[in-house]
PDB file of N, CA and C in Angstrom:
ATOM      1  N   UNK A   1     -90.265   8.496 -29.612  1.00  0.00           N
ATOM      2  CA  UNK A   1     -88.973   8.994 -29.201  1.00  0.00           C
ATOM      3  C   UNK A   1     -88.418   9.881 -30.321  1.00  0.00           C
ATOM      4  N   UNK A   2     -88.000  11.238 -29.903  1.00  0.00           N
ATOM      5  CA  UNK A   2     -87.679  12.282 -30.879  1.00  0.00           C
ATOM      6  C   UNK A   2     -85.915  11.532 -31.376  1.00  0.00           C
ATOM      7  N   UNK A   3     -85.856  12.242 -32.613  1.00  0.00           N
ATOM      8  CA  UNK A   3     -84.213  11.657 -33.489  1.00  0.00           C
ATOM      9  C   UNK A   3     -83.803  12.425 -33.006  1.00  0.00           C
ATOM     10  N   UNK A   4     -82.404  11.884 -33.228  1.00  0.00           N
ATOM     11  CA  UNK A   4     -80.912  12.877 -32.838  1.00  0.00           C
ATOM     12  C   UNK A   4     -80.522  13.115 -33.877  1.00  0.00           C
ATOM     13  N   UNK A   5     -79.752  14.234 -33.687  1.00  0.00           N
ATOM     14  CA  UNK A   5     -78.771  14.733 -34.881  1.00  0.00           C
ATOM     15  C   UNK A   5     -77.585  15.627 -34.060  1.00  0.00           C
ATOM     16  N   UNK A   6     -76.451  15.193 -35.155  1.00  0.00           N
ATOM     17  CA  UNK A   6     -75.130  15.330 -35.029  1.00  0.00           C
ATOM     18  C   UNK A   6     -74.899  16.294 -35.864  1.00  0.00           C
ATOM     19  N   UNK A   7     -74.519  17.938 -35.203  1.00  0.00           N
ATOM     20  CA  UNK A   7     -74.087  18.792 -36.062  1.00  0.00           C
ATOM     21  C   UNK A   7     -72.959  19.402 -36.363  1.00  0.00           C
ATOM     22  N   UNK A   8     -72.509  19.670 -37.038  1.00  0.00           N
ATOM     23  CA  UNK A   8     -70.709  19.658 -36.981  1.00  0.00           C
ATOM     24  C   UNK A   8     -70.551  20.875 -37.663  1.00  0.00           C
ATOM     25  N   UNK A   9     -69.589  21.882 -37.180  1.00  0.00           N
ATOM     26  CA  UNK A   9     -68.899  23.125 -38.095  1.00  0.00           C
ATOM     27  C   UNK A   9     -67.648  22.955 -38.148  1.00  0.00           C
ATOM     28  N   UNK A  10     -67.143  22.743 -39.399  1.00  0.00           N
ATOM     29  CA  UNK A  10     -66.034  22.291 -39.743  1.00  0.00           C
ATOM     30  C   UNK A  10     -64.846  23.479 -40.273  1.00  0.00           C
ATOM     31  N   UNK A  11     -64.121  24.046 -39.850  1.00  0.00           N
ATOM     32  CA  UNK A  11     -62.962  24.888 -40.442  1.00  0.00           C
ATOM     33  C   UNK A  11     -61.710  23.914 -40.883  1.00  0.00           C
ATOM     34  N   UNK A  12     -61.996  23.654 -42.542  1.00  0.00           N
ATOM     35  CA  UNK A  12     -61.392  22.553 -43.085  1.00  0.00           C
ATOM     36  C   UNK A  12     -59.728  23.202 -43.106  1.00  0.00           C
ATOM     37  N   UNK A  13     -58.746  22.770 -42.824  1.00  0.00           N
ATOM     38  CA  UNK A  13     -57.286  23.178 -43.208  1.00  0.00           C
ATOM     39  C   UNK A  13     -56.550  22.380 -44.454  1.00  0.00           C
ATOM     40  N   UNK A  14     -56.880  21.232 -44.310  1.00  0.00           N
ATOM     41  CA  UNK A  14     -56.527  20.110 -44.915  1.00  0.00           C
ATOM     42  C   UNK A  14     -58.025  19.521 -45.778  1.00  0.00           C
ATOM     43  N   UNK A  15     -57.620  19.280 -47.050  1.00  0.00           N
ATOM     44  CA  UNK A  15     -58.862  18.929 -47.359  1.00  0.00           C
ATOM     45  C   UNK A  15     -58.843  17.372 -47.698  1.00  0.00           C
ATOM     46  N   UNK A  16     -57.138  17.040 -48.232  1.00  0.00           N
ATOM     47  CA  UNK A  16     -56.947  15.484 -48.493  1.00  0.00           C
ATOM     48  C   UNK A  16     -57.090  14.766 -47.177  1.00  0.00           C
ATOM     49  N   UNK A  17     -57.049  15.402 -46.032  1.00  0.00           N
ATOM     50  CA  UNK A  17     -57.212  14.568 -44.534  1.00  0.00           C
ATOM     51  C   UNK A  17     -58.778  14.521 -44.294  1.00  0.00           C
ATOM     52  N   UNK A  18     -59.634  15.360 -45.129  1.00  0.00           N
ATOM     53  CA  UNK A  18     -60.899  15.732 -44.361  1.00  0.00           C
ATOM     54  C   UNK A  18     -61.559  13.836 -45.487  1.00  0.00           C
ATOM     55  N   UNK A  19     -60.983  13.766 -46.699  1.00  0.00           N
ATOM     56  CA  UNK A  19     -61.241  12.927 -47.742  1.00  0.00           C
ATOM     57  C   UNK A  19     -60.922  11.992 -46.787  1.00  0.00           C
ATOM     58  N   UNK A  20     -59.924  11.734 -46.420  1.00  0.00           N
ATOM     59  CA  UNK A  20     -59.602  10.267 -45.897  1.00  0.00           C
ATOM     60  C   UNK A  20     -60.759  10.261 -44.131  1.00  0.00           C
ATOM     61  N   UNK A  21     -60.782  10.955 -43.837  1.00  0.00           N
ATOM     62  CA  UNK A  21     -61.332  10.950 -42.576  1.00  0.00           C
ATOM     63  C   UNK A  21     -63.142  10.977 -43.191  1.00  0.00           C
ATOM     64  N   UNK A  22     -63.480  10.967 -43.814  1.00  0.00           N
ATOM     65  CA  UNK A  22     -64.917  10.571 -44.584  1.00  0.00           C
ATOM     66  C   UNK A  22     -65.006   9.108 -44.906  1.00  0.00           C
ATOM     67  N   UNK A  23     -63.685   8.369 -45.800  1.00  0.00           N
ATOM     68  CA  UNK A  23     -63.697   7.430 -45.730  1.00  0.00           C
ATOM     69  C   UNK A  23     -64.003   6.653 -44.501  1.00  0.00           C
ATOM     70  N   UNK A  24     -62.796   7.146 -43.585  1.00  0.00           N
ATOM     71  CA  UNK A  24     -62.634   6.436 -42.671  1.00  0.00           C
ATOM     72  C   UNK A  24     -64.032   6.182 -41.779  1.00  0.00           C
ATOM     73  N   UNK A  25     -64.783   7.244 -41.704  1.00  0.00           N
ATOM     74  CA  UNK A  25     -66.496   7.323 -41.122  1.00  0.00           C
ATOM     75  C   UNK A  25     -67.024   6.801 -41.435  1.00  0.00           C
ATOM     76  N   UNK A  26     -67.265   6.856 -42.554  1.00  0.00           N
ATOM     77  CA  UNK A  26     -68.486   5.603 -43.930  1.00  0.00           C
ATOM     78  C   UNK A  26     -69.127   4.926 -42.857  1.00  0.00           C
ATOM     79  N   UNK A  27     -68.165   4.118 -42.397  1.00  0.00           N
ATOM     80  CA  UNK A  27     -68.563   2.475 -42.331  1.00  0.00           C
ATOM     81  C   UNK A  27     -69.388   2.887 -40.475  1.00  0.00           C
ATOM     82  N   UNK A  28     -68.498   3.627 -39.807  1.00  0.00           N
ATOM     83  CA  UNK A  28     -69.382   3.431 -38.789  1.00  0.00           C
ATOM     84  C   UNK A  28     -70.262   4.149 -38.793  1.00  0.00           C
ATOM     85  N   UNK A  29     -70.760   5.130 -39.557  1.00  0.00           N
ATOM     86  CA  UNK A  29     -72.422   6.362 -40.002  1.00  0.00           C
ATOM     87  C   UNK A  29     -73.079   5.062 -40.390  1.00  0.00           C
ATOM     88  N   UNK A  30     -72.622   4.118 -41.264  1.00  0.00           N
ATOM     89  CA  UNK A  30     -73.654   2.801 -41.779  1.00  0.00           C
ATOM     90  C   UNK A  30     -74.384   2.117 -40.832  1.00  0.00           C
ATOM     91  N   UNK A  31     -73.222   1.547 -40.182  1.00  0.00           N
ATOM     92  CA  UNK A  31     -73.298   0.600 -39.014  1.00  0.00           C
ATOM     93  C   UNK A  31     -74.613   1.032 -38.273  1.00  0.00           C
ATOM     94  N   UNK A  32     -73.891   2.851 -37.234  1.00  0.00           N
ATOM     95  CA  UNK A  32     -75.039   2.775 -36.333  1.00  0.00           C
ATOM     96  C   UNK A  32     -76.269   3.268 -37.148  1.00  0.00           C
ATOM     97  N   UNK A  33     -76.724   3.444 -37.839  1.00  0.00           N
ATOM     98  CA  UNK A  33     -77.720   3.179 -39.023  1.00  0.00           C
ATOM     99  C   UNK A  33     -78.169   4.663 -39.476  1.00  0.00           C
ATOM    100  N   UNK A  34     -76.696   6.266 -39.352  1.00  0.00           N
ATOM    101  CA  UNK A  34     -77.197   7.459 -39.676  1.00  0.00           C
ATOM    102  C   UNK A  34     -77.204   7.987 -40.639  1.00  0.00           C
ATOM    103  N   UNK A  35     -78.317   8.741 -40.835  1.00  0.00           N
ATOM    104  CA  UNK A  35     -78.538   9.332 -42.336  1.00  0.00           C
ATOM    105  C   UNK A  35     -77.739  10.990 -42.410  1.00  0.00           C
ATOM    106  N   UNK A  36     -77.192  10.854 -44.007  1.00  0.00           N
ATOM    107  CA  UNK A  36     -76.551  12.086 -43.772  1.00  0.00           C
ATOM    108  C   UNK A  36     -77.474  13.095 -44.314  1.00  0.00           C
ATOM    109  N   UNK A  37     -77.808  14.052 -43.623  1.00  0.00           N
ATOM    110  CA  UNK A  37     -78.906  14.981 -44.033  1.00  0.00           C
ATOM    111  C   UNK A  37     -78.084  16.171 -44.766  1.00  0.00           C
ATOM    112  N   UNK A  38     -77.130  16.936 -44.432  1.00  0.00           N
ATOM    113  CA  UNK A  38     -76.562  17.576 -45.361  1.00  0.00           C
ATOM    114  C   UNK A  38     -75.071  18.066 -44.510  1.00  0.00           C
ATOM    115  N   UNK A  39     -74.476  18.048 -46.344  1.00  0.00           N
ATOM    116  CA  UNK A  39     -73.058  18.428 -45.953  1.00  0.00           C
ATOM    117  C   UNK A  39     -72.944  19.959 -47.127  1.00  0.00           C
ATOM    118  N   UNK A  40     -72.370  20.980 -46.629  1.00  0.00           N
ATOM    119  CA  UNK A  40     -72.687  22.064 -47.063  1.00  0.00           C
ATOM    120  C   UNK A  40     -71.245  22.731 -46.908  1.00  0.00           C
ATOM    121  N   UNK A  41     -70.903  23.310 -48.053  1.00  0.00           N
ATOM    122  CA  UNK A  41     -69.281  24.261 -47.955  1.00  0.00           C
ATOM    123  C   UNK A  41     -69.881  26.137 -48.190  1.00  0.00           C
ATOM    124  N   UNK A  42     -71.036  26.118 -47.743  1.00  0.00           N
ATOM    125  CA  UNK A  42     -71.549  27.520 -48.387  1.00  0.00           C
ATOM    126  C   UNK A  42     -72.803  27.911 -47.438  1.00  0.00           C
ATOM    127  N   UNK A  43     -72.719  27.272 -46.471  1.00  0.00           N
ATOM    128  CA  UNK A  43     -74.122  27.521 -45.624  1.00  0.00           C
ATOM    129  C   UNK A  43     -74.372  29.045 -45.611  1.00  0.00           C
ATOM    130  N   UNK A  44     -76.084  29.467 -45.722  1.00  0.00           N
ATOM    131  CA  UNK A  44     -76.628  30.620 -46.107  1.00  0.00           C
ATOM    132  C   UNK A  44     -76.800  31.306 -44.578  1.00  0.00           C
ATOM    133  N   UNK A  45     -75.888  32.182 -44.065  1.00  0.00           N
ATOM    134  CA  UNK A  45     -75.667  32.894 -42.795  1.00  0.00           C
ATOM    135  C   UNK A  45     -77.011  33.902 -42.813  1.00  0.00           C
ATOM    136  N   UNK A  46     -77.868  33.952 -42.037  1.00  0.00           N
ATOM    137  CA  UNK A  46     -78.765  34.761 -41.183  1.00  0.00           C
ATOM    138  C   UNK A  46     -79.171  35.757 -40.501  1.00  0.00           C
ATOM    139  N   UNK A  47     -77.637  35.159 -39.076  1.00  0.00           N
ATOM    140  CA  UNK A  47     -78.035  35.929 -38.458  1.00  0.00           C
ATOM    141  C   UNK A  47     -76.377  35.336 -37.264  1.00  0.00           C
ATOM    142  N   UNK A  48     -75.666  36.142 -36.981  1.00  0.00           N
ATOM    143  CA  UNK A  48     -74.956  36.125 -35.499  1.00  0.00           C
ATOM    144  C   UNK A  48     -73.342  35.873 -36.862  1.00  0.00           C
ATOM    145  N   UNK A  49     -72.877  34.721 -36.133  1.00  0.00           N
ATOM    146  CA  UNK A  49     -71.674  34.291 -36.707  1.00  0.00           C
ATOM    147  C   UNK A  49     -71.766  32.859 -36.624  1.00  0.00           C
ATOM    148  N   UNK A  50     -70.953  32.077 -37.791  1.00  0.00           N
ATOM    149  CA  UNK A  50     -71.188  30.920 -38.059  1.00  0.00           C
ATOM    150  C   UNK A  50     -69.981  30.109 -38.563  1.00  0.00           C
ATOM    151  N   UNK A  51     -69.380  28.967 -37.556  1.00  0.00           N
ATOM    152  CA  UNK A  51     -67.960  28.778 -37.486  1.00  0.00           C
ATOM    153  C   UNK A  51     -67.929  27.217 -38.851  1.00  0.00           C
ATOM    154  N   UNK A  52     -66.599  27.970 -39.730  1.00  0.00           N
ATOM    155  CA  UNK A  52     -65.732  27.143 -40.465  1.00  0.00           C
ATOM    156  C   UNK A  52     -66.705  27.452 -41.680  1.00  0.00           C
ATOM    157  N   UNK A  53     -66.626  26.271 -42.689  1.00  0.00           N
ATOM    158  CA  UNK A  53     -66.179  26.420 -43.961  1.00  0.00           C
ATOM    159  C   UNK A  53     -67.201  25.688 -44.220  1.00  0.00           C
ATOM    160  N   UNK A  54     -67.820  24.454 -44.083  1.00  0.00           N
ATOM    161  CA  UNK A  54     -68.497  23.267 -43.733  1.00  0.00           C
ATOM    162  C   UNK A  54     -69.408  23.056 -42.532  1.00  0.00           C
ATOM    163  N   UNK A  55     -70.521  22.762 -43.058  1.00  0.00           N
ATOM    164  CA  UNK A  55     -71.649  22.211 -42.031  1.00  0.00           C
ATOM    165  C   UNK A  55     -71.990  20.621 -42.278  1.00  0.00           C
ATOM    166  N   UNK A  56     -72.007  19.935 -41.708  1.00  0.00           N
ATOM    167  CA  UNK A  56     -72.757  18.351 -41.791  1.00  0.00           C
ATOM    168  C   UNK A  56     -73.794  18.468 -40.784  1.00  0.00           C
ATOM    169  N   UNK A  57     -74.466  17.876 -40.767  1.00  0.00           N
ATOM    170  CA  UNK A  57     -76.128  17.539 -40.207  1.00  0.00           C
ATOM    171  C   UNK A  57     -76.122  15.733 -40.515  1.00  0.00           C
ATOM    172  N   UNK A  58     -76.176  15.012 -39.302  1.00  0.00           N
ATOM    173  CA  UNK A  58     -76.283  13.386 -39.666  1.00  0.00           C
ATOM    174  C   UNK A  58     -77.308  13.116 -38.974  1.00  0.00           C
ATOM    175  N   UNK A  59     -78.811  12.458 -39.058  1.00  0.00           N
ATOM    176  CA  UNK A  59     -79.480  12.113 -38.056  1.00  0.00           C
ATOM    177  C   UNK A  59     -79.532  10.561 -37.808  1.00  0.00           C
ATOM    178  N   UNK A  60     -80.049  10.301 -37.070  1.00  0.00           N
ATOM    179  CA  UNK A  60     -79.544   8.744 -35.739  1.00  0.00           C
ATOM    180  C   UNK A  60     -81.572   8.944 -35.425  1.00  0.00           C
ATOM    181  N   UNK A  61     -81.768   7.232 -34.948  1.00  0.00           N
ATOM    182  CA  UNK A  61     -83.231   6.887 -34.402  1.00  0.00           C
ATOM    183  C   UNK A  61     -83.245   7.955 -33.092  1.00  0.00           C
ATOM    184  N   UNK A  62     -82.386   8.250 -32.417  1.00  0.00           N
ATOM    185  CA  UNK A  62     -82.463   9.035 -30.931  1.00  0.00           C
ATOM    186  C   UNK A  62     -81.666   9.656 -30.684  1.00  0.00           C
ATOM    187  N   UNK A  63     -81.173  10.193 -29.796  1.00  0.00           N
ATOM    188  CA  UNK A  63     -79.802  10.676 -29.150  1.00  0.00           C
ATOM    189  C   UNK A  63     -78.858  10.300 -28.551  1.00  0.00           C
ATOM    190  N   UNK A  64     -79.734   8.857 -27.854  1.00  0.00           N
ATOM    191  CA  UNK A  64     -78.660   8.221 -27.239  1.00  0.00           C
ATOM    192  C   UNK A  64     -78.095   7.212 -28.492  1.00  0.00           C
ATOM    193  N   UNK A  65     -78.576   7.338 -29.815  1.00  0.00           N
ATOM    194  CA  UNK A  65     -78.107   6.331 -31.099  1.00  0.00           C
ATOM    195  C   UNK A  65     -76.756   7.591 -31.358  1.00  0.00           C
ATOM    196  N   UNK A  66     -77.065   8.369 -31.613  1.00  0.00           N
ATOM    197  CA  UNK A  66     -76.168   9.613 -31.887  1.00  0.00           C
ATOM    198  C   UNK A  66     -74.926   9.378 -31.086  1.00  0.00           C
ATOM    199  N   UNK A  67     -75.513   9.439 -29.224  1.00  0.00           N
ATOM    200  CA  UNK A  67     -74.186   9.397 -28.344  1.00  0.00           C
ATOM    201  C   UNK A  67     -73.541   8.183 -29.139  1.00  0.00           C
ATOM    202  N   UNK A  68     -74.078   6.674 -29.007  1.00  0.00           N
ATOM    203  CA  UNK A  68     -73.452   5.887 -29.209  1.00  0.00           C
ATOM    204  C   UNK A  68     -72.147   5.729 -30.424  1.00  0.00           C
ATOM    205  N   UNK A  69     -72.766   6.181 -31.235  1.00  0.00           N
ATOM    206  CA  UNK A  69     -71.823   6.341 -32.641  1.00  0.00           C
ATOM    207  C   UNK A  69     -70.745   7.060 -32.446  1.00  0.00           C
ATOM    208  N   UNK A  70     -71.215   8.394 -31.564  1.00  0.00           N
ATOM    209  CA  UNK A  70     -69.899   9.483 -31.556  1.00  0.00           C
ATOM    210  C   UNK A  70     -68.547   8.616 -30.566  1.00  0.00           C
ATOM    211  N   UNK A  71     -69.269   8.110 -29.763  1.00  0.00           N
ATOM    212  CA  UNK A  71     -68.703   7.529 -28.324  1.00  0.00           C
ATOM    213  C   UNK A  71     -67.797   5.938 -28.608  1.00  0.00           C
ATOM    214  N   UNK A  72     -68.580   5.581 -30.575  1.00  0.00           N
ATOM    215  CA  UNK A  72     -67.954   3.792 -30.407  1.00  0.00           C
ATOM    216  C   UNK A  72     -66.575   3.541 -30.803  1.00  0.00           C
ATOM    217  N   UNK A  73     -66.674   2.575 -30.842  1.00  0.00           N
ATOM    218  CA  UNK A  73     -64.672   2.323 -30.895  1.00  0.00           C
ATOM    219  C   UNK A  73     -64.628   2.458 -32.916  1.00  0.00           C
ATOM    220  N   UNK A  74     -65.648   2.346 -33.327  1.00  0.00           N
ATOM    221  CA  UNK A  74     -65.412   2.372 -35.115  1.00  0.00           C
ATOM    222  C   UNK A  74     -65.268   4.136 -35.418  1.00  0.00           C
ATOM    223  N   UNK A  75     -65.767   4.414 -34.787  1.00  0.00           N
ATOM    224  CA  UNK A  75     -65.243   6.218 -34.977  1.00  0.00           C
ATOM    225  C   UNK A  75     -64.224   7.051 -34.215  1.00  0.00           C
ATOM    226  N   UNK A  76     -64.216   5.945 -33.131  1.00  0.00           N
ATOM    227  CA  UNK A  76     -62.828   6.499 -32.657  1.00  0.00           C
ATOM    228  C   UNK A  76     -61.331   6.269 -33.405  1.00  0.00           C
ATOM    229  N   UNK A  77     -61.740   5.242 -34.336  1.00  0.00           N
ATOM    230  CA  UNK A  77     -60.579   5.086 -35.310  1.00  0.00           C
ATOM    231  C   UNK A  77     -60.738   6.257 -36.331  1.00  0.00           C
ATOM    232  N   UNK A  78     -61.758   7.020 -36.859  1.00  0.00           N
ATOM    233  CA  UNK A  78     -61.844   7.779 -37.612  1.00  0.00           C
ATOM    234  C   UNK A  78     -62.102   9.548 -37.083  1.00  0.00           C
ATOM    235  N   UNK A  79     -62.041   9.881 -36.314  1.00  0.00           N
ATOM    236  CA  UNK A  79     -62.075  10.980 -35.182  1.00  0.00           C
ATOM    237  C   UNK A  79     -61.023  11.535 -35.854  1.00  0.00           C
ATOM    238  N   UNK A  80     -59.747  11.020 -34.675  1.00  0.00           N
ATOM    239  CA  UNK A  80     -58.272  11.367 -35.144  1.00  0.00           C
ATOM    240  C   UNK A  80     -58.079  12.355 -36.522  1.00  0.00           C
ATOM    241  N   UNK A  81     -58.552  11.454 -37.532  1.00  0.00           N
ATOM    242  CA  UNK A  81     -58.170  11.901 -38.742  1.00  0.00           C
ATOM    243  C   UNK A  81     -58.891  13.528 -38.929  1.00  0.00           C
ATOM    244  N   UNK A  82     -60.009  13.433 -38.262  1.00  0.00           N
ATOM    245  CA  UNK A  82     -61.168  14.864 -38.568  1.00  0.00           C
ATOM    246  C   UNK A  82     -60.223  15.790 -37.919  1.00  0.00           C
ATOM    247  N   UNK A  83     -60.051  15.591 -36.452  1.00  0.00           N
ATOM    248  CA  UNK A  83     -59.297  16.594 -35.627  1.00  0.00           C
ATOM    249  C   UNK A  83     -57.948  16.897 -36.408  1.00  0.00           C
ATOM    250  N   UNK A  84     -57.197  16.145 -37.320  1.00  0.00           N
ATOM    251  CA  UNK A  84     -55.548  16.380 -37.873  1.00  0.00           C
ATOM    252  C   UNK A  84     -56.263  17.697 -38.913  1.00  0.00           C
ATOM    253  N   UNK A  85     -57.293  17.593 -39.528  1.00  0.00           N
ATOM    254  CA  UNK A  85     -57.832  18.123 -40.769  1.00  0.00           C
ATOM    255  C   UNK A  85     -58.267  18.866 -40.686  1.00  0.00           C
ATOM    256  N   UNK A  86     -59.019  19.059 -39.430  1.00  0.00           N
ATOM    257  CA  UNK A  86     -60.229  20.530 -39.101  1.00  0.00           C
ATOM    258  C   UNK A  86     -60.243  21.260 -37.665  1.00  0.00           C
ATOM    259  N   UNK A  87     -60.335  22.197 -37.420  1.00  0.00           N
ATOM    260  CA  UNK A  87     -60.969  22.907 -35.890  1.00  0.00           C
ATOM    261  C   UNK A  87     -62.648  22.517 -36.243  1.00  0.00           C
ATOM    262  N   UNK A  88     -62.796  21.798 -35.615  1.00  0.00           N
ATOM    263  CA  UNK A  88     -64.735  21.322 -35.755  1.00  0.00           C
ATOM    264  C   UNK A  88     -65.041  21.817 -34.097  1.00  0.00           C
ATOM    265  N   UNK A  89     -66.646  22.175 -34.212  1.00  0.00           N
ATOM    266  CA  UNK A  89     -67.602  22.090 -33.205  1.00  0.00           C
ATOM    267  C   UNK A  89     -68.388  20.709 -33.417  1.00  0.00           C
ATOM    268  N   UNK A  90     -69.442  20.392 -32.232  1.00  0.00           N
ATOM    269  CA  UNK A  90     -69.703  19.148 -32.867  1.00  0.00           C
ATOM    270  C   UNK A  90     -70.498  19.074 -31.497  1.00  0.00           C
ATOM    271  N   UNK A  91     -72.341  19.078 -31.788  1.00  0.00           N
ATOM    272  CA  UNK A  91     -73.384  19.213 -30.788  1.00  0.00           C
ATOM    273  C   UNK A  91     -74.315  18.032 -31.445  1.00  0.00           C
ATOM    274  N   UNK A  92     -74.828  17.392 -30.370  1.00  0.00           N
ATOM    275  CA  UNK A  92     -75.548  16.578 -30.830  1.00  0.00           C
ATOM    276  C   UNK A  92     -77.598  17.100 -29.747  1.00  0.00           C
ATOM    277  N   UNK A  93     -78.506  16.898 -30.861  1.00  0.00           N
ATOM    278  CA  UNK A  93     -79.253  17.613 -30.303  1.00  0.00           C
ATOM    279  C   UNK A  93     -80.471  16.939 -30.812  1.00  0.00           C
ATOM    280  N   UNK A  94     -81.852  17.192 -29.875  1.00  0.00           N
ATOM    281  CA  UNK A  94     -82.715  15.972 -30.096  1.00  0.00           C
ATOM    282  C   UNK A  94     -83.961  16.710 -31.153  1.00  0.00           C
ATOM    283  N   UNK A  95     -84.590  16.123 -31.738  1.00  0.00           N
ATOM    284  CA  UNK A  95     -85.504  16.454 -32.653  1.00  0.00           C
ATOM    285  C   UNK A  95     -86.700  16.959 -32.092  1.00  0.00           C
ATOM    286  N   UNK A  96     -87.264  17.785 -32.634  1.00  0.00           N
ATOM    287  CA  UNK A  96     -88.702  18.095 -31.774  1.00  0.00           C
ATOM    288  C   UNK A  96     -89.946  17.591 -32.593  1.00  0.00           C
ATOM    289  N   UNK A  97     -90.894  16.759 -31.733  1.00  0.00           N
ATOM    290  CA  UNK A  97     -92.121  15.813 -32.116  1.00  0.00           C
ATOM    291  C   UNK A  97     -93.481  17.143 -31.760  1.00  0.00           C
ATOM    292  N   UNK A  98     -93.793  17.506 -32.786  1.00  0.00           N
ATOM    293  CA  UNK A  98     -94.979  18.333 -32.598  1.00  0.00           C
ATOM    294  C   UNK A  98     -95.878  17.488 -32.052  1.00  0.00           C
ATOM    295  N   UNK A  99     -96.712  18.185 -30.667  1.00  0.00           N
ATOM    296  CA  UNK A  99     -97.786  17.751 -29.996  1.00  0.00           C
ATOM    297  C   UNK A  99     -99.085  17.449 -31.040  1.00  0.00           C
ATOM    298  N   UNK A 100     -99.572  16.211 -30.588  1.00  0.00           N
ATOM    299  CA  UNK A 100    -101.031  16.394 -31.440  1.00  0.00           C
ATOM    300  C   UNK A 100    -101.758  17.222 -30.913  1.00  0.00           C
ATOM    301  N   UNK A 101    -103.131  17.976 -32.342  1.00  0.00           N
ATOM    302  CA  UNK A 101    -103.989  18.819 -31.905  1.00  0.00           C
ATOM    303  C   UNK A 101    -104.788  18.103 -31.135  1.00  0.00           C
ATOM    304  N   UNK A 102    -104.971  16.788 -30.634  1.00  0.00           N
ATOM    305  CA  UNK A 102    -105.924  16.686 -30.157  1.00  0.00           C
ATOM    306  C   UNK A 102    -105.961  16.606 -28.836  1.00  0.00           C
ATOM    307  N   UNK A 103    -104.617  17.170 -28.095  1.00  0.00           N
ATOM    308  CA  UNK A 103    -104.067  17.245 -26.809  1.00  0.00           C
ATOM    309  C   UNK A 103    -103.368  16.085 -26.804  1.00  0.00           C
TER     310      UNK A 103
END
């Protein structure tokens, strides 16, 4: 089963709300058991346009581990605080498992 990951573009306004609203996450990123793969204030642009200030990348065992976390009542206490602090996007998207060569 391919991982999920939770990607977020963050246009920070507030940065002491974005602090407390990290706190406030900690505990449920622990819980449902996600790793933070990267948090970035400088992401290296490419190609098109690329929204806010901040990128996070969190990955989860699946997607439906991902839904669950975004969806549980321990981050819905800590949500609030992101939305007072930031205009965020926020896609959750599944990992791709390269086929074996051997078919």
């Amino acid at each position: 089963m391919p991982k999920g990951y939770v990607i977020l573009t963050e246009a920070i306004n507030d940065p002491a709300g974005m602090a407390a609203y990290g706190r406030a996450a900690a505990a449920s990123m622990a819980e449902s058991g996600a790793s933070i793969l990267a948090v970035d204030a400088n992401p290296q642009l490419l190609e098109g346009d690329w929204h806010g200030n901040q990128t996070v990348v969190l990955e989860f065992e699946s997607v439906e581990a991902a839904r669950a976390w975004y969806e549980s009542a321990a981050y819905a206490k800590a949500k609030p605080l992101r939305q007072a602090a930031a205009e965020a996007n926020a896609v959750i998207v599944s990992g791709f498992e390269m086929p074996s060569a051997s078919g």
